[in-house]
C-alpha atoms as a PDB file:
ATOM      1  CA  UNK A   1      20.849 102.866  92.840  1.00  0.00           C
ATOM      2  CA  UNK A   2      21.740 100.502  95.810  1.00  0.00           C
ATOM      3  CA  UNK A   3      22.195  97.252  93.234  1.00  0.00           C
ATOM      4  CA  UNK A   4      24.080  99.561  91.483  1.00  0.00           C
ATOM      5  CA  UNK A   5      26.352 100.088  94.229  1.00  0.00           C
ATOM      6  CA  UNK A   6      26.216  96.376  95.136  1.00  0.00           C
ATOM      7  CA  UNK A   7      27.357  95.379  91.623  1.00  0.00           C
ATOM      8  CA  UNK A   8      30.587  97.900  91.341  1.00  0.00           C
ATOM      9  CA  UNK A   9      31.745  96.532  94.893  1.00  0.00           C
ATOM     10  CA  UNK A  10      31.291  93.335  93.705  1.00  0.00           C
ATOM     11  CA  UNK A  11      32.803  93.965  90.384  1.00  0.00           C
ATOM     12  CA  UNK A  12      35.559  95.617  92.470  1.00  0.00           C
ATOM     13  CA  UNK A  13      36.435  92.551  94.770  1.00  0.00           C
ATOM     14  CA  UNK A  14      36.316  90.042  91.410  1.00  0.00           C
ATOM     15  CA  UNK A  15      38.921  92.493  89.674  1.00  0.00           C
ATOM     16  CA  UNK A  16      40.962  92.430  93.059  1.00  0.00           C
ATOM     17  CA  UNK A  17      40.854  88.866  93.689  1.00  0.00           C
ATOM     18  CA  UNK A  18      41.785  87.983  90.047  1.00  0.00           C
ATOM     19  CA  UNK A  19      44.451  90.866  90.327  1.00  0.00           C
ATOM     20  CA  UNK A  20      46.011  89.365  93.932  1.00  0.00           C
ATOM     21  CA  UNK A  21      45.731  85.522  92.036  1.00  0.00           C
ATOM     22  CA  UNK A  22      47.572  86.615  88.769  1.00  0.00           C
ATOM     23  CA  UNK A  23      50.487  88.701  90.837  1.00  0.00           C
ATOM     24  CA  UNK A  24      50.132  85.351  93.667  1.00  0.00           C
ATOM     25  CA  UNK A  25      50.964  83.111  90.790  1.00  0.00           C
ATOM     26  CA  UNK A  26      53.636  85.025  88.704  1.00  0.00           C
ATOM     27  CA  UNK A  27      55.377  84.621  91.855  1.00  0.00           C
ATOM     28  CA  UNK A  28      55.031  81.186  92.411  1.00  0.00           C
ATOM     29  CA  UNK A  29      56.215  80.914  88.599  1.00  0.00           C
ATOM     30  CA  UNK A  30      59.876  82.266  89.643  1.00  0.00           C
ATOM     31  CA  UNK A  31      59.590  80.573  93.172  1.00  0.00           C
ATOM     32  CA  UNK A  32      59.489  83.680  95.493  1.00  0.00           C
ATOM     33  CA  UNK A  33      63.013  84.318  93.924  1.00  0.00           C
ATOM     34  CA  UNK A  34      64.262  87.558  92.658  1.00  0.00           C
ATOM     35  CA  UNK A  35      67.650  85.846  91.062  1.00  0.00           C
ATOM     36  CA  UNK A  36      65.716  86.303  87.429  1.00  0.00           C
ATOM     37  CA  UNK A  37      65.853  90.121  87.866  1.00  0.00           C
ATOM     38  CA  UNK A  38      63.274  90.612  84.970  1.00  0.00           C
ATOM     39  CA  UNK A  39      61.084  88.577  85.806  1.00  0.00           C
ATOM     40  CA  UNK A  40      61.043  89.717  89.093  1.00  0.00           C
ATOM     41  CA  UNK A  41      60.220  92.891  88.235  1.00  0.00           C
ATOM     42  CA  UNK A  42      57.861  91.844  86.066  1.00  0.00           C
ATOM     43  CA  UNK A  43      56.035  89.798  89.284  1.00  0.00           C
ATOM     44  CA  UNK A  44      56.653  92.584  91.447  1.00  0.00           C
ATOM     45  CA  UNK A  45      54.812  94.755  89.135  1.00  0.00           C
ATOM     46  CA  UNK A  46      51.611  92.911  88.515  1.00  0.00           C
ATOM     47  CA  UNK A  47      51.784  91.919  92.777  1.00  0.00           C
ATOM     48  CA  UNK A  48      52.351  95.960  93.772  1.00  0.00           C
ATOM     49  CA  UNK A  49      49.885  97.401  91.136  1.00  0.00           C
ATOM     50  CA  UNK A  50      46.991  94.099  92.808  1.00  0.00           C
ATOM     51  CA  UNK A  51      47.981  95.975  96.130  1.00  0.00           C
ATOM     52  CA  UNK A  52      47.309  99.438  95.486  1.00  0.00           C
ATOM     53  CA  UNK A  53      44.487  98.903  93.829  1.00  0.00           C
ATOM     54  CA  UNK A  54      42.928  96.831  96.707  1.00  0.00           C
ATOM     55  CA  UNK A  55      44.898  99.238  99.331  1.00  0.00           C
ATOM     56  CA  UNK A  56      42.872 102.217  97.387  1.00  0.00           C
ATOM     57  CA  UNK A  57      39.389 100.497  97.477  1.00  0.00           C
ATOM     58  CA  UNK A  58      37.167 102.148 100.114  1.00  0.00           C
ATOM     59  CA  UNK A  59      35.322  98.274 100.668  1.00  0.00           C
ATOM     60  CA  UNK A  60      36.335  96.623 103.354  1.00  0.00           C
ATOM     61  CA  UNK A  61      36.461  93.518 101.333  1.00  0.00           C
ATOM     62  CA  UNK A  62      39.244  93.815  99.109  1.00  0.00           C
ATOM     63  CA  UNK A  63      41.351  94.184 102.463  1.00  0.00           C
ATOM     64  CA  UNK A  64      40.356  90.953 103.449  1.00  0.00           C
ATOM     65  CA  UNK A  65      41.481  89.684 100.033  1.00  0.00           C
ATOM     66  CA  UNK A  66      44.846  91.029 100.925  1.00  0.00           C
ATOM     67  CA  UNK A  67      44.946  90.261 104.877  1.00  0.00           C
ATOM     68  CA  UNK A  68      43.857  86.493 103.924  1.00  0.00           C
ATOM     69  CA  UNK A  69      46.671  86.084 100.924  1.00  0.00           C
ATOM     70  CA  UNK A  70      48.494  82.915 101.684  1.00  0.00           C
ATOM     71  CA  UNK A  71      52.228  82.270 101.506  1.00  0.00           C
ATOM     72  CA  UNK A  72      52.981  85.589 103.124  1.00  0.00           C
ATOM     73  CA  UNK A  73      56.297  84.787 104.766  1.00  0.00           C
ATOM     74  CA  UNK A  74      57.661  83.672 100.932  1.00  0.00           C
ATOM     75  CA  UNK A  75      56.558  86.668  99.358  1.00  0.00           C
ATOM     76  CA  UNK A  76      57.840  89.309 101.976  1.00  0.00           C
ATOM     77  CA  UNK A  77      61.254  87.303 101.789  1.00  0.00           C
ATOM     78  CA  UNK A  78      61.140  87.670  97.866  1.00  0.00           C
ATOM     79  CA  UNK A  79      60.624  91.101  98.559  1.00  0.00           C
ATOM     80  CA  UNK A  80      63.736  91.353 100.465  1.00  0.00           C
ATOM     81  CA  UNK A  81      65.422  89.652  97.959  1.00  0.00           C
ATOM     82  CA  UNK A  82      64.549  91.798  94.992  1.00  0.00           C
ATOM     83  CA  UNK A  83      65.276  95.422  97.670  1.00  0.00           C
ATOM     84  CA  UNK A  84      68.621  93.277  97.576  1.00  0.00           C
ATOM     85  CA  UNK A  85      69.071  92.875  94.229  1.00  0.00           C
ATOM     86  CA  UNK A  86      67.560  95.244  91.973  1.00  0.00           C
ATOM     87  CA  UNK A  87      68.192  99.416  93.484  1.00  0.00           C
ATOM     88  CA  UNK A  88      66.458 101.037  91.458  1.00  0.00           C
ATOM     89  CA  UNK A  89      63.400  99.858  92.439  1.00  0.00           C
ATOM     90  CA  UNK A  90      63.678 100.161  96.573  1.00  0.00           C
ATOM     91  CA  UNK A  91      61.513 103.152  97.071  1.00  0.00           C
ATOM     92  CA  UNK A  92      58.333 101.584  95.490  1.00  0.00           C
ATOM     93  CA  UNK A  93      59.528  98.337  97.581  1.00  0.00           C
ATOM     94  CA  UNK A  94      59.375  99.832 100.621  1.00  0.00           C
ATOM     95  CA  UNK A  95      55.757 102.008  99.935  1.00  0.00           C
ATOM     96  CA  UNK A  96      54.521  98.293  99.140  1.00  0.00           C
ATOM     97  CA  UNK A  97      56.228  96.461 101.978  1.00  0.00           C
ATOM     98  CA  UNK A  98      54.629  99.516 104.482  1.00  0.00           C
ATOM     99  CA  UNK A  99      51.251  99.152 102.798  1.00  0.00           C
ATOM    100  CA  UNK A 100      51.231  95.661 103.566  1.00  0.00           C
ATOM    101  CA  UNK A 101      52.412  95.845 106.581  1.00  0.00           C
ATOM    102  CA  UNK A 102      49.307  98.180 107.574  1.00  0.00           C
ATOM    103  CA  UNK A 103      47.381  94.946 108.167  1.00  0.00           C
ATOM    104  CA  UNK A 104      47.805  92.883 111.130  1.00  0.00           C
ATOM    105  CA  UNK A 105      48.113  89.349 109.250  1.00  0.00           C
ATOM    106  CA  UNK A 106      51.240  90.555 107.481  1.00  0.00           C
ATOM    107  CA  UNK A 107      52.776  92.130 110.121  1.00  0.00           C
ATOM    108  CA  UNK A 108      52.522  88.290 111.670  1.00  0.00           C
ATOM    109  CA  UNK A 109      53.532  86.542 108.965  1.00  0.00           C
ATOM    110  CA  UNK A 110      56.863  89.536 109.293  1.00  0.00           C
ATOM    111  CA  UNK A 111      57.281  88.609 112.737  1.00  0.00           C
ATOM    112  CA  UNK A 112      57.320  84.769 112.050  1.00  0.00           C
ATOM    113  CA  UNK A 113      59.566  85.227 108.871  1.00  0.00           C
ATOM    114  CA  UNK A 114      63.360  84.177 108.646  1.00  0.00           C
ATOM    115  CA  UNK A 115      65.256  87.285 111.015  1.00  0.00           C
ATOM    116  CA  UNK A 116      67.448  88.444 108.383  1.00  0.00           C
ATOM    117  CA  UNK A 117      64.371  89.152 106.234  1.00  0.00           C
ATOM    118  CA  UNK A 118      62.308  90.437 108.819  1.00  0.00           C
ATOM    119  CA  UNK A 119      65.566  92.647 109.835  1.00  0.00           C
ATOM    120  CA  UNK A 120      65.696  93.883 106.050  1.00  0.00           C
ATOM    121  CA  UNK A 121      61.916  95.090 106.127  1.00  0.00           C
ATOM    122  CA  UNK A 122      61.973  96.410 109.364  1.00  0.00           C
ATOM    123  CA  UNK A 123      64.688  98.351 108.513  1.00  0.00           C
ATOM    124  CA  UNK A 124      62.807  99.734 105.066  1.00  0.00           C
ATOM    125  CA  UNK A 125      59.701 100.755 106.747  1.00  0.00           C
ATOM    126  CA  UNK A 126      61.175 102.137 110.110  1.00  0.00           C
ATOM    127  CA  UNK A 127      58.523 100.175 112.107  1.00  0.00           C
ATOM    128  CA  UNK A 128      60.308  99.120 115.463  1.00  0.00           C
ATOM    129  CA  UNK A 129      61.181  95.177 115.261  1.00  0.00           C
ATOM    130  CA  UNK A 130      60.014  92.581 117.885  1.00  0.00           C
ATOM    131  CA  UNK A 131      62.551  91.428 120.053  1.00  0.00           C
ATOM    132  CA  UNK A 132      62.893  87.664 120.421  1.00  0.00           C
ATOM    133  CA  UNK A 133      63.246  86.491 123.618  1.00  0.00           C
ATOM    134  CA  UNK A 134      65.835  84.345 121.869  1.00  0.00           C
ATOM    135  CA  UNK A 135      66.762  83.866 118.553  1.00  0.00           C
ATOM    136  CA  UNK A 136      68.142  80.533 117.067  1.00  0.00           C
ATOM    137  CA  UNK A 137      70.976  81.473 114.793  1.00  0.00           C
ATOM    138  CA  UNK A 138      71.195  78.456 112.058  1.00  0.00           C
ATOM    139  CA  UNK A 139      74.306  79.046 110.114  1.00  0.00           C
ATOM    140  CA  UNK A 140      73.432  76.599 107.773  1.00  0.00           C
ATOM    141  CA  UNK A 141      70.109  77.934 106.730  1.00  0.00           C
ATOM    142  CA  UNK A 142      71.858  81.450 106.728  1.00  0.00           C
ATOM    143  CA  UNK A 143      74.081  80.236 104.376  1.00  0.00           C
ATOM    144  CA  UNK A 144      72.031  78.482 102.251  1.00  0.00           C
ATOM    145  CA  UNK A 145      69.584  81.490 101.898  1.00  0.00           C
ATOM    146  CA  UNK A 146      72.560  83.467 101.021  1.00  0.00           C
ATOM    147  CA  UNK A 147      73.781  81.471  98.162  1.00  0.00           C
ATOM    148  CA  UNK A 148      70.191  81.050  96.767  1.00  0.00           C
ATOM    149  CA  UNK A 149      70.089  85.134  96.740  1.00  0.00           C
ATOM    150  CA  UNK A 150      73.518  84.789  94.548  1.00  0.00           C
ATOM    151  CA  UNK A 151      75.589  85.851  97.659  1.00  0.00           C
ATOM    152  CA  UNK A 152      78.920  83.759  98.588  1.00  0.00           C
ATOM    153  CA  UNK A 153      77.837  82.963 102.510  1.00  0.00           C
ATOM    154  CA  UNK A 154      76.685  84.520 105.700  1.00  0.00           C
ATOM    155  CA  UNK A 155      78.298  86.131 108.544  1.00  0.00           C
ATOM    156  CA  UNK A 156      77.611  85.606 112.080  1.00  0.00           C
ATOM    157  CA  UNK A 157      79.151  88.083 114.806  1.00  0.00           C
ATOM    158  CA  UNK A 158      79.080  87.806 118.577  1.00  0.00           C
ATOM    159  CA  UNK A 159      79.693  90.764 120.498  1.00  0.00           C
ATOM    160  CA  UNK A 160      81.453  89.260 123.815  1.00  0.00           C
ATOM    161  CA  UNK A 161      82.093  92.434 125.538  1.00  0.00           C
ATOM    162  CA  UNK A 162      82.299  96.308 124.549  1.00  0.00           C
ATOM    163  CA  UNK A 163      84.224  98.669 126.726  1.00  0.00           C
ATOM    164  CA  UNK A 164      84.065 102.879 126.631  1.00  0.00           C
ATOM    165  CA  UNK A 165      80.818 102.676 124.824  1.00  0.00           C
ATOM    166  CA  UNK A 166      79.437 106.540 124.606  1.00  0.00           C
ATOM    167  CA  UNK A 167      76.758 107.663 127.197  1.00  0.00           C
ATOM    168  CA  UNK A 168      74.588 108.962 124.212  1.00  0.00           C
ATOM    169  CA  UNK A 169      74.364 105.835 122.106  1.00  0.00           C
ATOM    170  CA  UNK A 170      75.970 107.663 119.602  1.00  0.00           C
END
């Protein structure tokens, strides 16, 4: 019975591995980039259906599958990009991006990620964001990441000074 046992969870792991590298490559196939909307969706498919069925395993080594994924910061940013582009599919988005972010490694790799995306999935999930110390804003980059997402620039405001603000924070 035990080799039994032994044999499914390894089974399992080999099917989630192979399931994490297929989704891992379809989205190095379209470059982290949602601009191919179908595609995309086709990627996000194969990458969200490899996480819930590693998220769903009761071993403890298909989360280190997951937790050890490289190119984190690329694939949370193409998941920003496709919440951007493609509406109908944000509420599955955001139960992925908040299953991921359940593990430590991707809530670094969030943390370390360009602020506009990290803003983006911070603001799906509802889970507080860190605040910088400083943050370096790099108009260029901004605007470059904008027109690869199919957007015509980026917008940078500076709040100088703010007068009769309400008491409540409303």
């Amino acid at each position: 019975a035990e080799e039994a046992s032994t044999a499914r969870r390894s089974s399992r792991l080999d099917r989630s591995v192979q399931q994490l590298a297929a989704a891992r490559f379809q989205l190095q196939q379209i470059g982290f980039c949602a601009s191919d909307t179908d595609a995309a969706g086709e990627a996000f498919t194969v990458f969200n259906r490899a996480v819930l069925w590693i998220v769903q395993s009761p071993e403890q080594e298909d989360d280190e599958v997951l937790s050890k994924m490289e190119e984190k910061e690329s694939v949370l940013e193409f998941l920003a990009d496709f919440h951007d582009r493609r509406p109908k599919h944000r509420a599955r988005i955001t139960q992925l991006c908040v299953r991921l972010l359940e593990f430590e490694t991707w809530r670094e790799a969030l943390a370390s990620s360009n602020p506009s995306v990290a803003a983006t999935l911070h603001a799906l999930t509802g889970l507080s964001a860190p605040v910088r110390a400083s943050t370096a804003v790099n108009l260029e980059t901004a605007a470059e990441l904008a027109a690869s997402r199919g957007c015509i620039g980026a917008l940078y405001l500076r709040i100088v000074s703010a007068k009769a603000l309400p008491k409540d924070g409303a």
